[in-house]
Protein backbone atom coordinates (compact mmCIF):
# COMPACT_ATOMS: atom_id res chain seq x y z
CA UNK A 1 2.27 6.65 22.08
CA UNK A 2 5.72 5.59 20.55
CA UNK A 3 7.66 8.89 19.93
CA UNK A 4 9.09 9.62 16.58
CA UNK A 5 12.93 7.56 15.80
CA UNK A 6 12.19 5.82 19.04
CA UNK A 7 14.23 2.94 17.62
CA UNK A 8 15.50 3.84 14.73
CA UNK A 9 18.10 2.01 13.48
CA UNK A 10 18.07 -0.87 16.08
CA UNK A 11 19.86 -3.32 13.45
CA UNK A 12 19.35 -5.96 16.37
CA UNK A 13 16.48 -5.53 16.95
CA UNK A 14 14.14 -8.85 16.04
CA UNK A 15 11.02 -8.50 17.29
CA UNK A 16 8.39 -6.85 19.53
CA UNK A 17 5.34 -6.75 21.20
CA UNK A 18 3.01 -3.57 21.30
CA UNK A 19 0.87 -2.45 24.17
CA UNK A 20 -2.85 -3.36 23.85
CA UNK A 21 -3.62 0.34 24.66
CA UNK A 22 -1.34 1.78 21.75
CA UNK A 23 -2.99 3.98 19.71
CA UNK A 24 -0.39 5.86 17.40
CA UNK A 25 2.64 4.65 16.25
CA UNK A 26 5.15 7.99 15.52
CA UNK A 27 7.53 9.14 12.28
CA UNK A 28 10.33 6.63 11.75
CA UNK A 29 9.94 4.49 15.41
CA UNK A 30 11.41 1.46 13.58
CA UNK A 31 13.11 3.13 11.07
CA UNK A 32 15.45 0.81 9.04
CA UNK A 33 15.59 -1.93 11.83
CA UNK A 34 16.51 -4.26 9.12
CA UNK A 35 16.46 -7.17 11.31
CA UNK A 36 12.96 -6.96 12.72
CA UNK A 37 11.12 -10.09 11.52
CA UNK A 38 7.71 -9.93 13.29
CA UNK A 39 5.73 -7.11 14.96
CA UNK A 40 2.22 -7.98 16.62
CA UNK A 41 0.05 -4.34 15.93
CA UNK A 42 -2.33 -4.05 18.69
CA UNK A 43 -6.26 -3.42 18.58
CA UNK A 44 -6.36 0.06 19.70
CA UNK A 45 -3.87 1.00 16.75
CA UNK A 46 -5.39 4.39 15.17
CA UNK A 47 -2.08 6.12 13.34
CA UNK A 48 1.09 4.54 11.95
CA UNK A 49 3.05 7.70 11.28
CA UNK A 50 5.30 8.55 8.03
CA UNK A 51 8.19 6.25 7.92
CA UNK A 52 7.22 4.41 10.68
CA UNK A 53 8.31 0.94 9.77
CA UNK A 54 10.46 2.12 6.51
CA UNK A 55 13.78 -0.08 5.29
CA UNK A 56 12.62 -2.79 7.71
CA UNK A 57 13.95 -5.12 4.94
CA UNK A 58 13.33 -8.71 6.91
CA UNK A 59 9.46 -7.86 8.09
CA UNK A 60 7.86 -10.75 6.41
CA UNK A 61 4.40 -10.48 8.03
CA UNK A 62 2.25 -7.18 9.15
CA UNK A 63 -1.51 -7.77 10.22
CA UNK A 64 -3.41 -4.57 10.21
CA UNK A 65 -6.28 -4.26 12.91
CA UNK A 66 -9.97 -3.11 12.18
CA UNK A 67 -9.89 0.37 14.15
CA UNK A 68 -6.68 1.42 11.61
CA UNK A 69 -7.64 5.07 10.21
CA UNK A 70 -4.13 6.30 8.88
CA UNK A 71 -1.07 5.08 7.27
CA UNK A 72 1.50 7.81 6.48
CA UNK A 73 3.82 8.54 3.70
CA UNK A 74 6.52 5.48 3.20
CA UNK A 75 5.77 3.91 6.55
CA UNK A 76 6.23 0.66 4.69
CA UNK A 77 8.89 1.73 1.93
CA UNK A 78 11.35 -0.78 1.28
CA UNK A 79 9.88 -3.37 3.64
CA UNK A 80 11.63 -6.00 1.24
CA UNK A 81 9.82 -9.33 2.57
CA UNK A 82 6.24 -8.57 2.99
CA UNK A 83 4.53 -10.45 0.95
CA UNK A 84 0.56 -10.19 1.64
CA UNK A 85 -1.39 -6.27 2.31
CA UNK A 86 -4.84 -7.18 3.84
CA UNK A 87 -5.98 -3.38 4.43
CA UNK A 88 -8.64 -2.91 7.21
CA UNK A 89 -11.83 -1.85 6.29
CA UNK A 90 -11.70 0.92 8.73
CA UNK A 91 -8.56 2.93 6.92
CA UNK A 92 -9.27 6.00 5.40
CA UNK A 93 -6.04 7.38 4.30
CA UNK A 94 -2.85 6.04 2.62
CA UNK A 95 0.12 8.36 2.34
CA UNK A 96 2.55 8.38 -1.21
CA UNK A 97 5.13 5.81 -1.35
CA UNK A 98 3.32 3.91 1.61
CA UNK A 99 4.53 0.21 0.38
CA UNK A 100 6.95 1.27 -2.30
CA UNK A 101 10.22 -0.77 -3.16
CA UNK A 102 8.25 -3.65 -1.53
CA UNK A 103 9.72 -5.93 -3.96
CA UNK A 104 8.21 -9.06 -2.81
CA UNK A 105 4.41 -8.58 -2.22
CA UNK A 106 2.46 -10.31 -4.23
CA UNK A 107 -1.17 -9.40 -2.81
CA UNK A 108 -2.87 -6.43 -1.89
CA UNK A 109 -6.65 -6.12 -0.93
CA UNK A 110 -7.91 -2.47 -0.30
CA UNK A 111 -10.42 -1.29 2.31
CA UNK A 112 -13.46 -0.25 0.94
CA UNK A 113 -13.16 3.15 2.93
CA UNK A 114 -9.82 4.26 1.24
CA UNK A 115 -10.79 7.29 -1.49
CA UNK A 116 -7.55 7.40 -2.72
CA UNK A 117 -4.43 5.43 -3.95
CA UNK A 118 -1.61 8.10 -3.86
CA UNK A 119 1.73 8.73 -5.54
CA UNK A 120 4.02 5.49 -6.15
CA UNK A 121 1.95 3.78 -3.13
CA UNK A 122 3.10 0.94 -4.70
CA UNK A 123 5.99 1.73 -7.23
CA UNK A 124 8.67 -1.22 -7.73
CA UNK A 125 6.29 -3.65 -6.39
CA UNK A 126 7.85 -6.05 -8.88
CA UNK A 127 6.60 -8.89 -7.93
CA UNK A 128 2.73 -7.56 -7.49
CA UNK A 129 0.58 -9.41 -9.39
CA UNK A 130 -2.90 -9.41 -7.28
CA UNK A 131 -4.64 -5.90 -6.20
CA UNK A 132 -8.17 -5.96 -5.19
CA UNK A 133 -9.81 -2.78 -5.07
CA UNK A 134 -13.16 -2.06 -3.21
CA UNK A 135 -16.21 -0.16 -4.65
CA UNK A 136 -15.87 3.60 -3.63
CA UNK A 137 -12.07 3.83 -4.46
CA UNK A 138 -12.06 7.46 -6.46
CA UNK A 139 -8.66 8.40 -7.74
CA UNK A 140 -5.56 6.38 -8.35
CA UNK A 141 -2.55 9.24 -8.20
CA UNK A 142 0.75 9.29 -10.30
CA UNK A 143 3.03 6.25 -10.55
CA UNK A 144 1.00 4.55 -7.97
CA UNK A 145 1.89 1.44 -9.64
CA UNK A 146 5.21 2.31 -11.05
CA UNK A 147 7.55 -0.49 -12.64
CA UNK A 148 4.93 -3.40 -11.33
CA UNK A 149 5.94 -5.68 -13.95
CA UNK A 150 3.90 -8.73 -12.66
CA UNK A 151 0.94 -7.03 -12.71
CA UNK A 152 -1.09 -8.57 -15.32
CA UNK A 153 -4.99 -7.38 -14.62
CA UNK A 154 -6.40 -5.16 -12.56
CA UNK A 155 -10.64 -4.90 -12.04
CA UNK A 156 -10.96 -0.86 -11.69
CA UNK A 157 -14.44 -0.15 -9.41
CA UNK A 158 -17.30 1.79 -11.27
CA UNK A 159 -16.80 4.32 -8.89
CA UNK A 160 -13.07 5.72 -10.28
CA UNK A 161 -13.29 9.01 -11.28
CA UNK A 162 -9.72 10.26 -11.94
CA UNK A 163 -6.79 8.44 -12.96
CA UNK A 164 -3.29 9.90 -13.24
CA UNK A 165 -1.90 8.94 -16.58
CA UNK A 166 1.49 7.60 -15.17
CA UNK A 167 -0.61 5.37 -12.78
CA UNK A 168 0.96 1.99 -14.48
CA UNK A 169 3.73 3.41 -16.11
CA UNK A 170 6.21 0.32 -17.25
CA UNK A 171 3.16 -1.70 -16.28
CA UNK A 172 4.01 -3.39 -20.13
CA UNK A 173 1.32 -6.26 -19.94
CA UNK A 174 -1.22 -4.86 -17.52
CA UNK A 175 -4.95 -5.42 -18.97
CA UNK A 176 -7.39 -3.37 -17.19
CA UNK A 177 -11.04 -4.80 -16.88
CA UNK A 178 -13.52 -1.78 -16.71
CA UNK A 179 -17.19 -1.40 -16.66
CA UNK A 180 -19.44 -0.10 -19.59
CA UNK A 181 -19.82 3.84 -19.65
CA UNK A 182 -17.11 4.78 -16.90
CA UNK A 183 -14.58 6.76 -16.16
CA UNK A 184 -12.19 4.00 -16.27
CA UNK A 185 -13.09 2.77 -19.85
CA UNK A 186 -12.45 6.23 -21.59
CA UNK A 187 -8.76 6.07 -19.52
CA UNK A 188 -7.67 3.08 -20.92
CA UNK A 189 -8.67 4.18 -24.38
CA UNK A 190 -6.64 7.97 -24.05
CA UNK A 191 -3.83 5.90 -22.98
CA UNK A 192 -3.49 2.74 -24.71
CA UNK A 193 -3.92 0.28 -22.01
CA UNK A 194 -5.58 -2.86 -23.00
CA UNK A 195 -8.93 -3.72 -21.47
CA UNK A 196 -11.75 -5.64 -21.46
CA UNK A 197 -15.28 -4.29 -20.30
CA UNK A 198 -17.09 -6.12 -17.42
C-alpha cells in the first residue's frame, strides 16, 4: 500500500513503476503530478483511492488490470491527455467525477459488472464521442455526461432502470438508441432526447 498524498505534487515526477504485489493505491498519491506521462498498474491492483491520480494533466495512457474492484471519486479528474478508458470487467464501483474534465478521451468501454455510472463521471469530456456500455448497467446518475459535446449516440442496455434527467445535459446532438418497451425509451420521450429504437 501507497499512503494517501504520498507524492503529491511531484511536478517532476515522469514516470513509475508499481510493485507486482500492490494492491491499493491511497487518496491523492499522485495528486497533480502534472508531468507524469506513463504509470504501469500492476496485477494485484484492487483499490485506486479518491483523487488518486487527479490533475495528472500529461498521463496519456492508463491500462486497468482484470482483478480492479474500485475506482474512487475524481481519481482521474482532469487527467487532460488520456485518451482511451478500457474498464476491467472485474470493477464494480466508479466514484462521481471519476474521469471528469478529461478533455481529450475519446473512448470509453464499461465493465459489464459496473451497476452504476455516477455524478459527472464523465462531465466536460468534450471530446467523448464513443461509450460502450455493458448489459447489466442500472442507473446513469446526474450530469454524468455533462457538456460532452462530441457525443453523438449512445446504445443504452435493456437493463437501465433509472436515469437522472441531467444525465446529458448540453449533450445538444446526442441520439440515444433504446430498445422496445424499456425504461430507456420512455426517458428519452419525458425529456426530449432523440432516439431510435433497436
Amino acid at each position: 500500500r501507497i499512503e494517501s498524498s504520498a507524492f503529491h505534487s511531484c511536478s517532476s515526477l515522469l514516470s513509475i513503476l508499481l510493485p507486482d504485489i500492490l494492491n491499493v493505491i491511497d487518496h491523492s498519491v499522485f495528486y497533480a503530478c502534472s508531468s507524469l506521462e506513463s504509470v504501469k498498474l500492476p496485477s494485484a491492483l484492487r483499490i485506486i483511492a479518491p483523487c488518486a491520480f487527479s490533475g495528472c494533466g500529461s498521463l496519456s495512457e492508463i491500462v486497468f488490470p482484470e482483478g480492479l474492484i474500485d475506482i474512487g471519486e475524481s481519481a482521474f479528474e482532469g487527467c487532460r491527455s488520456i485518451e482511451t478508458i478500457q474498464l476491467p470487467a472485474t470493477l464494480e464501483t466508479l466514484g462521481s467525477h471519476v474521469f471528469g474534465s478529461c478533455v481529450m478521451l475519446d473512448s470509453v468501454h464499461m465493465g459489464s459488472h459496473v451497476k452504476t455510472i455516477p455524478s459527472q463521471a464523465f462531465a466536460r469530456c468534450a471530446n467523448l464521442n464513443q461509450v460502450i456500455l455493458s448489459e447489466g448497467l442500472e442507473e446513469i446518475k446526474a450530469e454524468a455526461f455533462e457538456n460532452c459535446e462530441n457525443l453523438l449516440t449512445l446504445q443504452l442496455p435493456a437493463s437501465v432502470q433509472e436515469i437522472d434527467p441531467t444525465a446529458f445535459n448540453h449533450c445538444k446532438h446526442i441520439m440515444l438508441f433504446v430498445y422496445p418497451d424499456s425504461y430507456s425509451i420512455n426517458y428519452a420521450k419525458d425529456t426530449g432526447i432523440l432516439y431510435s429504437e433497436l
